[in-house]
N, C-alpha and C. Protein backbone atom coordinates (compact mmCIF):
# COMPACT_ATOMS: atom_id res chain seq x y z
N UNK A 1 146.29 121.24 74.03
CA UNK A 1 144.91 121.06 74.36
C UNK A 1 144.17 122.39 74.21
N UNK A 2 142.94 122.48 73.66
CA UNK A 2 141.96 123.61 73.25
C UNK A 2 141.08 123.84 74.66
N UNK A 3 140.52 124.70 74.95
CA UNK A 3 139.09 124.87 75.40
C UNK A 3 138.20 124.51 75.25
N UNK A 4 136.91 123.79 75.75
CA UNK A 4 135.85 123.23 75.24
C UNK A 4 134.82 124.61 74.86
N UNK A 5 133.84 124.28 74.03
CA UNK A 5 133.25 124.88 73.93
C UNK A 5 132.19 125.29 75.32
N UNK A 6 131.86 124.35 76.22
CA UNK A 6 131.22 124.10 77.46
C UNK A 6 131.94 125.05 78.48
N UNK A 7 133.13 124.96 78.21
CA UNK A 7 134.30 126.07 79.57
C UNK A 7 133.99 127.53 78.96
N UNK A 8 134.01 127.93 77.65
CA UNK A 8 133.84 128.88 77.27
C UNK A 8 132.37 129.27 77.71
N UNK A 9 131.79 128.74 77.33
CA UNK A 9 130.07 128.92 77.96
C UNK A 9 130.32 129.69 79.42
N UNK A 10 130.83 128.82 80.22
CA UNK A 10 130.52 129.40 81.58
C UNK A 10 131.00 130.12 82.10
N UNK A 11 132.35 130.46 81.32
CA UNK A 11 133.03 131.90 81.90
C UNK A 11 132.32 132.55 80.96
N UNK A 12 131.84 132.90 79.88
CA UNK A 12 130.64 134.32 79.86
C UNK A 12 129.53 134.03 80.48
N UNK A 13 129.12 132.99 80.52
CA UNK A 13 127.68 133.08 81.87
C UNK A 13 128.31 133.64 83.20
N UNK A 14 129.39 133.08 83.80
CA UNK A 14 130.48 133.87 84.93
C UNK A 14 130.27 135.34 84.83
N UNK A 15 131.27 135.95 83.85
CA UNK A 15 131.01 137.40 83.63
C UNK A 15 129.69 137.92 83.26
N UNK A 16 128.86 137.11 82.96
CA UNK A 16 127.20 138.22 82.77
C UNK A 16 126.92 138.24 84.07
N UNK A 17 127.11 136.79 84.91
CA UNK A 17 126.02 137.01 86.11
C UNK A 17 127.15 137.34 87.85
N UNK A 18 128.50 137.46 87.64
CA UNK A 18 129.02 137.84 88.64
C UNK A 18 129.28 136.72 89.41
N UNK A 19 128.55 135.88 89.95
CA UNK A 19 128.41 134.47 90.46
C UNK A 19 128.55 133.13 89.90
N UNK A 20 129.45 132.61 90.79
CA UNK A 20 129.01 131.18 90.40
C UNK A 20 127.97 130.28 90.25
N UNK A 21 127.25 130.57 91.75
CA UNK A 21 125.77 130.33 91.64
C UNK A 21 124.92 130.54 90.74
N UNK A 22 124.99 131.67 90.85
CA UNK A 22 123.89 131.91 89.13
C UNK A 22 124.70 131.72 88.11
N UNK A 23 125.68 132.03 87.33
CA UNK A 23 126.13 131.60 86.43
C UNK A 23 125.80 130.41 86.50
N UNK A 24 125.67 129.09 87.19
CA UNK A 24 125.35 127.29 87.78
C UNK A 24 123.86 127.69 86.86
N UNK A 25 122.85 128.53 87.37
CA UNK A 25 122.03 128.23 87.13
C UNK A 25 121.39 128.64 85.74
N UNK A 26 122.07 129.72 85.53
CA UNK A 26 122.08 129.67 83.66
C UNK A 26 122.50 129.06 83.00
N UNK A 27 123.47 127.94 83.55
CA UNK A 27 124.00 126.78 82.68
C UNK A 27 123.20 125.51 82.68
N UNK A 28 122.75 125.75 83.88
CA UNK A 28 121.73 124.16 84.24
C UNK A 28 122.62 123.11 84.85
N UNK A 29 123.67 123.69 85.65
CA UNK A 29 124.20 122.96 86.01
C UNK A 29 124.56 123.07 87.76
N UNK A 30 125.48 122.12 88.21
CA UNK A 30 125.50 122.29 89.58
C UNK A 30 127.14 123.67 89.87
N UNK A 31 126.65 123.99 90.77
CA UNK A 31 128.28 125.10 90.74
C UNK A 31 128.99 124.48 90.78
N UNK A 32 129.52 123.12 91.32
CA UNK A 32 131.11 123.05 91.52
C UNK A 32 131.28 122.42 90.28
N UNK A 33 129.69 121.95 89.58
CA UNK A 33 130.56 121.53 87.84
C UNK A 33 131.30 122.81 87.10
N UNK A 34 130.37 123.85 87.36
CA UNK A 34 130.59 125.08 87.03
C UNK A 34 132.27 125.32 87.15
N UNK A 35 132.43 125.54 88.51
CA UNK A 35 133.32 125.77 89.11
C UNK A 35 134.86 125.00 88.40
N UNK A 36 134.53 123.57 88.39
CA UNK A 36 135.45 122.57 87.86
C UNK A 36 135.93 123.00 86.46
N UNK A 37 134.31 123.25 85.62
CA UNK A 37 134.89 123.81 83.98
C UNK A 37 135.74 125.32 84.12
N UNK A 38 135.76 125.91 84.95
CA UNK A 38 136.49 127.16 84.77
C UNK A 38 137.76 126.58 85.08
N UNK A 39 138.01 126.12 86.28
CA UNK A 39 139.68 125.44 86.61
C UNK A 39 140.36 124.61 85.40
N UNK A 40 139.21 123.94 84.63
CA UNK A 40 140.02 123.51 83.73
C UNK A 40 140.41 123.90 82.66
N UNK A 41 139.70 125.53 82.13
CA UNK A 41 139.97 126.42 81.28
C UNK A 41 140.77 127.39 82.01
N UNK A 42 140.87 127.60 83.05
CA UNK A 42 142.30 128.20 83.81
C UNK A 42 143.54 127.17 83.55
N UNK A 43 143.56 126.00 83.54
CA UNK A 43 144.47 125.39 83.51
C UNK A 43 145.21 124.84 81.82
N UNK A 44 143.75 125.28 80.94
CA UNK A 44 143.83 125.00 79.81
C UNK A 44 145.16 126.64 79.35
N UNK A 45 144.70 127.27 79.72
CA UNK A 45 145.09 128.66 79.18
C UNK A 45 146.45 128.90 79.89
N UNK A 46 146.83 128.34 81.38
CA UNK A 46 147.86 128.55 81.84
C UNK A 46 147.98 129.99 83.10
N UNK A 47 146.50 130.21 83.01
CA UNK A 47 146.62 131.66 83.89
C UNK A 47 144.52 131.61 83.90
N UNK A 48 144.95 132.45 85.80
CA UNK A 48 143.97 132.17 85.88
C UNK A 48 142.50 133.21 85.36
N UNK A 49 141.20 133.01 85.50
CA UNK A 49 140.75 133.67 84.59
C UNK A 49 139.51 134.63 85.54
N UNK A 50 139.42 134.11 86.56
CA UNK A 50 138.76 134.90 88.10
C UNK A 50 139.40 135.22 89.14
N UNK A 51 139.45 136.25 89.72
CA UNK A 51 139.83 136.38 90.94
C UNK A 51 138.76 135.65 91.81
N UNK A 52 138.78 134.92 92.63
CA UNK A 52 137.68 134.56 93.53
C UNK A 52 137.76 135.54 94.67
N UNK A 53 136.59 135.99 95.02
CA UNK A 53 136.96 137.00 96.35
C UNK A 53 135.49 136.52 97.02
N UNK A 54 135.49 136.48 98.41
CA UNK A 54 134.28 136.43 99.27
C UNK A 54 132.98 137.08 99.11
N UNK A 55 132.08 136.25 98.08
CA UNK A 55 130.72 136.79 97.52
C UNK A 55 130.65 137.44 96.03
N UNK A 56 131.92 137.24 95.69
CA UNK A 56 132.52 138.36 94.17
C UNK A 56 133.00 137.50 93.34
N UNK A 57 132.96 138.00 92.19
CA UNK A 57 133.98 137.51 91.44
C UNK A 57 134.01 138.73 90.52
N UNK A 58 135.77 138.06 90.10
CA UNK A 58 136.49 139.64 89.38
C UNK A 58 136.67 139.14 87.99
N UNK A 59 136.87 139.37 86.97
CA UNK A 59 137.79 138.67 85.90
C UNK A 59 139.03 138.91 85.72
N UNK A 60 140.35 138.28 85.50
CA UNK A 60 141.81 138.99 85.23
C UNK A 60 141.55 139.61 83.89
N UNK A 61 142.74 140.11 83.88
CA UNK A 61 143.03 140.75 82.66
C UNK A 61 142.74 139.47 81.35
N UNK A 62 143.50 138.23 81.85
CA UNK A 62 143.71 136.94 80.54
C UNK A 62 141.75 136.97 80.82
N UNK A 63 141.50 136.93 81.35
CA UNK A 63 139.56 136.74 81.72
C UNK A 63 139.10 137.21 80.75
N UNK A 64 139.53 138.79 81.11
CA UNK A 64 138.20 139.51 80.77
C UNK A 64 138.93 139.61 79.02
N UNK A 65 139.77 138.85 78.63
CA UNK A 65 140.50 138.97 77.00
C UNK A 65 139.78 137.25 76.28
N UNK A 66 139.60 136.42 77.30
CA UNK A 66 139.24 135.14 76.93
C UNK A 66 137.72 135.48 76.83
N UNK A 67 137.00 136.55 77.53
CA UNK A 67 135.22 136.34 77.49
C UNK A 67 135.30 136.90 76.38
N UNK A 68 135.64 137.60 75.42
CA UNK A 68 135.43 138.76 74.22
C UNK A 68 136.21 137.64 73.44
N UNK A 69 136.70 137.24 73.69
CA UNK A 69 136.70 136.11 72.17
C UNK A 69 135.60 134.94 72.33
N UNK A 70 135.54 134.54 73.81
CA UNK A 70 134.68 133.18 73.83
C UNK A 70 133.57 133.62 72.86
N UNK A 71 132.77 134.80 73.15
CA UNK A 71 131.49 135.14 72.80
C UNK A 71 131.70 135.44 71.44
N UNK A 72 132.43 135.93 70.66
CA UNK A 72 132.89 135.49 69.35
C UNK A 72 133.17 134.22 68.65
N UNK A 73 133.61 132.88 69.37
CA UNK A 73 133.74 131.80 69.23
C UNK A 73 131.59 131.27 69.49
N UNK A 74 131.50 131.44 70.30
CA UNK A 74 130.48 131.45 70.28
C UNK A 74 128.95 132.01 69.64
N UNK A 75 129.25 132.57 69.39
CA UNK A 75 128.15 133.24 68.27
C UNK A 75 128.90 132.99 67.34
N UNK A 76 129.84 132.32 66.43
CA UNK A 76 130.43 131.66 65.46
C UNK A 76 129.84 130.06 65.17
N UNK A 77 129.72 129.70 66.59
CA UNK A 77 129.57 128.38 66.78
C UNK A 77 127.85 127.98 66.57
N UNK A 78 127.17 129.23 67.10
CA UNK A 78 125.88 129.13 66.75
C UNK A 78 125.38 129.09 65.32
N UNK A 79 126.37 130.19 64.75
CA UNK A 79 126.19 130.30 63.18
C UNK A 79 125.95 129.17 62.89
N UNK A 80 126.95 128.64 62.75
CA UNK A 80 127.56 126.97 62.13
C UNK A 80 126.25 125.95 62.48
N UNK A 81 125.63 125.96 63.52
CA UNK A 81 124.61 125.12 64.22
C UNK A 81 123.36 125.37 62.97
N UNK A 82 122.98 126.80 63.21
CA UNK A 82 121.93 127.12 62.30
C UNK A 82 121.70 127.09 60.93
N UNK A 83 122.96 127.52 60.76
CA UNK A 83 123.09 127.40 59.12
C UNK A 83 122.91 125.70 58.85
N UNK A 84 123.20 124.76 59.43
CA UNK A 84 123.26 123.09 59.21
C UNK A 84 121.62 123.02 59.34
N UNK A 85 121.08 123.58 60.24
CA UNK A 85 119.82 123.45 60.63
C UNK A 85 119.21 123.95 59.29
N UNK A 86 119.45 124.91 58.68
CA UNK A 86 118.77 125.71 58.29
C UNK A 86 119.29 125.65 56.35
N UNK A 87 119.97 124.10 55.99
CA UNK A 87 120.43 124.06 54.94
C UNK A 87 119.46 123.94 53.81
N UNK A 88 119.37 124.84 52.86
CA UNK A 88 118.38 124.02 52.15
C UNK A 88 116.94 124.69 51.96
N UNK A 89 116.82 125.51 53.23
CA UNK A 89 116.11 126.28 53.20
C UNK A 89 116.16 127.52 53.51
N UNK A 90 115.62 128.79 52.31
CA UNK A 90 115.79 129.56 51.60
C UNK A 90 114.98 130.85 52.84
N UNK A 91 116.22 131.60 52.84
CA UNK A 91 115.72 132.77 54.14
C UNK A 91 114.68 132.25 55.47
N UNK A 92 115.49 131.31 55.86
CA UNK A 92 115.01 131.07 57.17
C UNK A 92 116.34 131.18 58.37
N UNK A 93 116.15 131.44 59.43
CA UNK A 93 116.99 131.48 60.29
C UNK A 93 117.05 133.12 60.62
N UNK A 94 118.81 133.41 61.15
CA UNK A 94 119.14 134.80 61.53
C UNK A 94 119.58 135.26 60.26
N UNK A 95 119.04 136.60 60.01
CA UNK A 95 119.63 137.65 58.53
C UNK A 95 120.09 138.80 59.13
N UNK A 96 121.27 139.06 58.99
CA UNK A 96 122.03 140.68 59.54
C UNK A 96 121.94 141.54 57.91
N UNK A 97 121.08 142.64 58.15
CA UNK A 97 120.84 143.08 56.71
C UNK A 97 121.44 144.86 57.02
N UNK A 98 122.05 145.25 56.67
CA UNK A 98 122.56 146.46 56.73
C UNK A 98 121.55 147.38 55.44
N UNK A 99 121.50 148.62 56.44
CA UNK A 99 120.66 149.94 55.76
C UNK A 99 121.39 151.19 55.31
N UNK A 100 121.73 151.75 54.34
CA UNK A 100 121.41 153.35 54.36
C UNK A 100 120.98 154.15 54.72
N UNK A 101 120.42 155.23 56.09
CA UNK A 101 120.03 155.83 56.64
C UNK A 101 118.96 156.35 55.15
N UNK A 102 119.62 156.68 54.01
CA UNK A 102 118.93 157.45 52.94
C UNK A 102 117.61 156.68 52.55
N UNK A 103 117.82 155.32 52.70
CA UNK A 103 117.16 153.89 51.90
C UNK A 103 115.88 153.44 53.08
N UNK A 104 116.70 153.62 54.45
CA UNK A 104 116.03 152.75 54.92
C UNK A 104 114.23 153.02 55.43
N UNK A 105 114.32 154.19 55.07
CA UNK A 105 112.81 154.90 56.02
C UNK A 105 112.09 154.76 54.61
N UNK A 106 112.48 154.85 53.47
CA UNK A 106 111.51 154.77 51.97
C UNK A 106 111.42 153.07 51.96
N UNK A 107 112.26 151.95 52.07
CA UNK A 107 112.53 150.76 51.42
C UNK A 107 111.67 150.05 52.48
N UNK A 108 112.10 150.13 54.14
CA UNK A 108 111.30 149.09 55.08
C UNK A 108 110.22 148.89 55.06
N UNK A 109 109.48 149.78 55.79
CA UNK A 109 108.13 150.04 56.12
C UNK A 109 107.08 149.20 54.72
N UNK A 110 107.59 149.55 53.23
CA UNK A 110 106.91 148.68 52.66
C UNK A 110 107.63 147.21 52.15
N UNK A 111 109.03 146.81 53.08
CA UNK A 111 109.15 145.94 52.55
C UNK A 111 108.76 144.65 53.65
N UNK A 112 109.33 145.08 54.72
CA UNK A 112 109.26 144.37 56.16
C UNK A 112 108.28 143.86 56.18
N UNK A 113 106.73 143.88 56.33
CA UNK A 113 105.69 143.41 56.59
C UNK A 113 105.07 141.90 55.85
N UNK A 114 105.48 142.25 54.22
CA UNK A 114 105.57 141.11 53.54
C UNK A 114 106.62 140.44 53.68
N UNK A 115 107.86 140.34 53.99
CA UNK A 115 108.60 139.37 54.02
C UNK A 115 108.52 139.08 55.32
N UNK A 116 107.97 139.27 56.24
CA UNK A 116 107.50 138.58 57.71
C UNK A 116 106.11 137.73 57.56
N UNK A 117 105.87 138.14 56.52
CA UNK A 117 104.49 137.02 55.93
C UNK A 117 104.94 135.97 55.59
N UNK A 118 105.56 136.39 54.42
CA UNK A 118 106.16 135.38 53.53
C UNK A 118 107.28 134.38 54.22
N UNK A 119 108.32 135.14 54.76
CA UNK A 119 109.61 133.92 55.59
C UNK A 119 108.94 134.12 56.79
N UNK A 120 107.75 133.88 58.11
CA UNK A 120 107.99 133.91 59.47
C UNK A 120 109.19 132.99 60.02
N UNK A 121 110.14 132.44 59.42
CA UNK A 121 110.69 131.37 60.33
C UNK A 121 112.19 132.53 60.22
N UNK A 122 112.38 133.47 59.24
CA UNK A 122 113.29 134.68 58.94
C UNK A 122 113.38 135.34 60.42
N UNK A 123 114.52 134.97 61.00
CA UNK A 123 115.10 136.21 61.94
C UNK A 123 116.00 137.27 61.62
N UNK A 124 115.17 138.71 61.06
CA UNK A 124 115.57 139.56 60.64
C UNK A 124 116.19 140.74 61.80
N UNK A 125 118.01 140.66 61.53
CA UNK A 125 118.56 141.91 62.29
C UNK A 125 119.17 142.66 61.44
N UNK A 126 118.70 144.07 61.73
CA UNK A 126 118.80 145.50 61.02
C UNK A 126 119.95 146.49 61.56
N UNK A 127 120.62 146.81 60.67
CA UNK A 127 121.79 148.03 61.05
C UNK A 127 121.79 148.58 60.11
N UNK A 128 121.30 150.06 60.89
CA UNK A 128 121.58 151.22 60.10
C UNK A 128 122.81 152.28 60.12
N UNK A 129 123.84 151.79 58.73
CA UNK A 129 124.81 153.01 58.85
C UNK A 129 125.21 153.16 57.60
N UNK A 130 126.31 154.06 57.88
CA UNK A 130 127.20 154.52 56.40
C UNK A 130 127.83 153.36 55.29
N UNK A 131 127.84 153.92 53.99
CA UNK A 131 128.19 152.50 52.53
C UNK A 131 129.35 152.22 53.55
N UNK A 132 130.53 152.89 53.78
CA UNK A 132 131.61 152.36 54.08
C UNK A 132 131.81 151.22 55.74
N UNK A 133 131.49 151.62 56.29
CA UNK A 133 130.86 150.76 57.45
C UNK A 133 130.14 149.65 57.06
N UNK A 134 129.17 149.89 56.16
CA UNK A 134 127.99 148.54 55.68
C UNK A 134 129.14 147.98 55.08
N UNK A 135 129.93 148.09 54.10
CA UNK A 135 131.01 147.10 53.00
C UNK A 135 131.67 146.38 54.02
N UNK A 136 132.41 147.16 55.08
CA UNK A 136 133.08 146.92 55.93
C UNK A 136 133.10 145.94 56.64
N UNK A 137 131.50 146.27 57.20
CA UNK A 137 130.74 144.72 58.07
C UNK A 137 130.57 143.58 56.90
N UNK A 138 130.02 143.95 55.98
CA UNK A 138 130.24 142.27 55.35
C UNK A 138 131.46 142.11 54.67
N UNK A 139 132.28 142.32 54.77
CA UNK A 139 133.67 141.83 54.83
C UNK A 139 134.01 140.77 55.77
N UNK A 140 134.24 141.57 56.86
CA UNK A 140 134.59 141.41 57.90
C UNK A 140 133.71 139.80 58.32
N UNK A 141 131.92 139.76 57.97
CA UNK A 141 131.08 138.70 58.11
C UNK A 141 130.22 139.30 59.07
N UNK A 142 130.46 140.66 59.71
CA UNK A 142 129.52 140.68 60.48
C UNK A 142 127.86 140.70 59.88
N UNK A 143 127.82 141.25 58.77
CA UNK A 143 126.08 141.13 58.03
C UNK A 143 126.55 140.18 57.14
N UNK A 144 125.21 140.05 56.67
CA UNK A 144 125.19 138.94 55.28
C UNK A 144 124.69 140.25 54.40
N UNK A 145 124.26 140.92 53.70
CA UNK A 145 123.64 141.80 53.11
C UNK A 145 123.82 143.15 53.56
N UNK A 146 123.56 143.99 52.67
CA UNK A 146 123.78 145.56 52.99
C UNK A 146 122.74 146.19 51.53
N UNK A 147 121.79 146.92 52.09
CA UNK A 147 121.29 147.81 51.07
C UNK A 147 122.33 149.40 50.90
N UNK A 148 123.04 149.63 49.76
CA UNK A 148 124.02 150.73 49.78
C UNK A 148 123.38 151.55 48.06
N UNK A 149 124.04 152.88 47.81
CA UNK A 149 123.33 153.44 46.98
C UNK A 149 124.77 153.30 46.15
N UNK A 150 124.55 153.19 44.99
CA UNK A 150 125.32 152.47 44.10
C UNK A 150 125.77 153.82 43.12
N UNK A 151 126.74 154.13 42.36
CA UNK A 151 128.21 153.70 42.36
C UNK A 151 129.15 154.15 43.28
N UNK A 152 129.43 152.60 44.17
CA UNK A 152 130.44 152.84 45.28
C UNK A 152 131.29 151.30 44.72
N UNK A 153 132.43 151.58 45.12
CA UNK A 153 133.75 150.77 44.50
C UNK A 153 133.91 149.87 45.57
N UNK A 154 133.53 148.60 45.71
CA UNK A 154 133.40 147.27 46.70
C UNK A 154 134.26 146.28 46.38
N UNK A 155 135.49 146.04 46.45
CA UNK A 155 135.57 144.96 45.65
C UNK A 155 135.99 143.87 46.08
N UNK A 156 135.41 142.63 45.97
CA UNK A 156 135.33 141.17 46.54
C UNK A 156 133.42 141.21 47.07
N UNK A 157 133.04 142.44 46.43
CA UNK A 157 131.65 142.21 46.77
C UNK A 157 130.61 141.64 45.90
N UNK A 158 129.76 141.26 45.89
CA UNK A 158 129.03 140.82 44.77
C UNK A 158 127.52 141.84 44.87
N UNK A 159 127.10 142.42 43.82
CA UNK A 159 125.90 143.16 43.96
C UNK A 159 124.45 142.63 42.86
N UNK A 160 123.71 143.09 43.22
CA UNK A 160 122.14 143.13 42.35
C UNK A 160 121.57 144.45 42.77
N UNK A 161 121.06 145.08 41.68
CA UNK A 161 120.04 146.39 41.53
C UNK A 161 118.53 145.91 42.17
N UNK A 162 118.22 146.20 42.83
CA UNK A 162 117.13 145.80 43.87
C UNK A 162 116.02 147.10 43.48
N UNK A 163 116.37 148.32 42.77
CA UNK A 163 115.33 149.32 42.30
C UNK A 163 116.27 150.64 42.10
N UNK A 164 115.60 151.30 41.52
CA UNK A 164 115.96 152.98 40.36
C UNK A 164 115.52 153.73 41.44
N UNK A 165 115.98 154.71 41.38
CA UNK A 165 114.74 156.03 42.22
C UNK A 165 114.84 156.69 41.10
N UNK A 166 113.82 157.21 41.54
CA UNK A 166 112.73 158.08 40.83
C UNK A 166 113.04 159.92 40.81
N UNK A 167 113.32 160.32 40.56
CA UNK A 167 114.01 161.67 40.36
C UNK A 167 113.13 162.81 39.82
N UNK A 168 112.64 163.61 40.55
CA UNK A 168 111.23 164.06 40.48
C UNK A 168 112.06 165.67 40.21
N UNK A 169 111.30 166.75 39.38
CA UNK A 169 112.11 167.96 39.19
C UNK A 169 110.57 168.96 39.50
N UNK A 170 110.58 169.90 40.41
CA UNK A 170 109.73 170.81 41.06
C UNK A 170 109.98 172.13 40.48
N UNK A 171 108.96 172.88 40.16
CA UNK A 171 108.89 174.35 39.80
C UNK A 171 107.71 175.06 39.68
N UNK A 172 107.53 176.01 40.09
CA UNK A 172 106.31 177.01 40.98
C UNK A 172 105.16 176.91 39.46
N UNK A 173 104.20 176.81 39.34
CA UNK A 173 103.01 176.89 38.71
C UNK A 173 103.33 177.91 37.88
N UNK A 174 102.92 177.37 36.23
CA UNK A 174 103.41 178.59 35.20
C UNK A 174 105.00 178.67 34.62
N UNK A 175 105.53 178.12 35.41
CA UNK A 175 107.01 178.42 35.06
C UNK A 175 107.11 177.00 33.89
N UNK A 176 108.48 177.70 32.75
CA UNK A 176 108.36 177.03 31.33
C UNK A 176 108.72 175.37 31.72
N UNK A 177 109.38 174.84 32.56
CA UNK A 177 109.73 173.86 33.02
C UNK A 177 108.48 173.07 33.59
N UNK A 178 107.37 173.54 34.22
CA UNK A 178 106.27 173.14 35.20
C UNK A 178 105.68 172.54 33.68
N UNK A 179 105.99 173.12 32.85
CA UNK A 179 104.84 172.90 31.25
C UNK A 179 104.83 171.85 30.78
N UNK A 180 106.30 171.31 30.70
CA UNK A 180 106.92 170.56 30.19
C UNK A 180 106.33 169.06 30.49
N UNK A 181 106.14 167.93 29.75
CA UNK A 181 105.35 166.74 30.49
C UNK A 181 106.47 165.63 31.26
N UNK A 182 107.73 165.74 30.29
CA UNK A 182 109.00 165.62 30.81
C UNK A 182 110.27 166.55 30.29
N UNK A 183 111.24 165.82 31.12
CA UNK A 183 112.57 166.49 31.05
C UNK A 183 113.94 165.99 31.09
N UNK A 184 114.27 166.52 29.96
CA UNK A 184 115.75 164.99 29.79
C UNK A 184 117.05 165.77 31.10
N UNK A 185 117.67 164.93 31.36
CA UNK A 185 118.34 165.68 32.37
C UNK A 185 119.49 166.48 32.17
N UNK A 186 119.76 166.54 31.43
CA UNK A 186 120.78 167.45 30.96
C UNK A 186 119.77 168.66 30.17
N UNK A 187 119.08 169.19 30.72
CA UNK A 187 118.38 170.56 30.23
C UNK A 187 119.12 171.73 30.10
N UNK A 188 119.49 172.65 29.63
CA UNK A 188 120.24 173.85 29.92
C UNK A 188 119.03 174.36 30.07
N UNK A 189 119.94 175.48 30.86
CA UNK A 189 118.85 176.52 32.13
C UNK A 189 118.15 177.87 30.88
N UNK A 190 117.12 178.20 31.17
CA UNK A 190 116.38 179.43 30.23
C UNK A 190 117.17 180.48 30.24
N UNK A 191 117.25 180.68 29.70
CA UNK A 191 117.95 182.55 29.77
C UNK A 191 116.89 183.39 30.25
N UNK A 192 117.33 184.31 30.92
CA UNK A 192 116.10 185.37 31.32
C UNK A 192 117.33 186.75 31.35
């Protein structure tokens, strides 16, 4: 026999709110239903998953190892909900989009505003970190997307060129280079 998804619910409502009582009342339910779904996910698992103590509650060790997956099962389970909800139609729902620290302060600011026009029904979440971390997380599934600066070796990844930068070359007023209208990049340097 499995866990319901409903027992899992209320032992992380349990561990957010300390109480049965309130945990009852973030569920919308009465405590001793409360109460009942934990005994039967204690009994499901074979060990119990609270200490009950007078006004407290503790989690065991099997507890506090069953809430860190529930909430993984659970925000899995939501996925699955939304994505059904959300079949068919094209960037709506939750988007986990990973940044480049390098990318992200030039790319947002003008991209964000229009695509909050364009998708409002788009729930856009942003993480900013390193290519190897970003590959990492969508591996793994934690993002759906990652903006990364390209050539980096991904493989099982799928990519698109989303834009070039622009590569701008600076030199003090007068100097033979400043003259120039362009410059191929492989220039050798002037002799002086």
């Amino acid at each position: 026999m499995l866990p319901t998804l409903r027992q899992l619910q209320y032992l992380k409502l349990l561990a957010e709110h300390g109480s049965f009582s309130r945990a009852a009342e973030a569920a919308h339910v009465s405590q001793p239903a409360l109460s009942a779904g934990v005994q039967e996910l204690e009994k499901v698992l074979g060990s119990p998953v609270v200490e009950r103590t007078r006004g407290a509650v503790q989690l065991t060790a099997v507890g506090a190892e069953a809430v860190k997956r529930a909430e993984d099962v659970l925000a899995r389970t939501e996925d699955l909900v939304e994505a059904a909800r959300n079949a068919g139609k094209p960037l709506c729902g939750r988007f986990r989009l990973g940044v480049i620290p390098t990318i992200a302060p030039f790319l947002l600011p003008a991209t964000l505003p229009r695509l909050k026009d364009r998708h409002p029904a788009l729930r856009l979440f942003l993480r900013e970190d390193l290519t190897p971390r970003l590959v990492a997380q969508l591996k793994s599934g934690q993002l759906d997307a990652a903006v990364i600066a390209l050539p980096y070796e991904a493989a099982g990844i799928d990519h698109a060129r989303i834009g070039y930068d622009e590569i701008l070359a600076a030199a003090p007023a007068g100097h033979p280079l400043a003259l120039a209208e362009t410059l191929a990049p492989a220039i050798s340097r002037p002799r002086t």
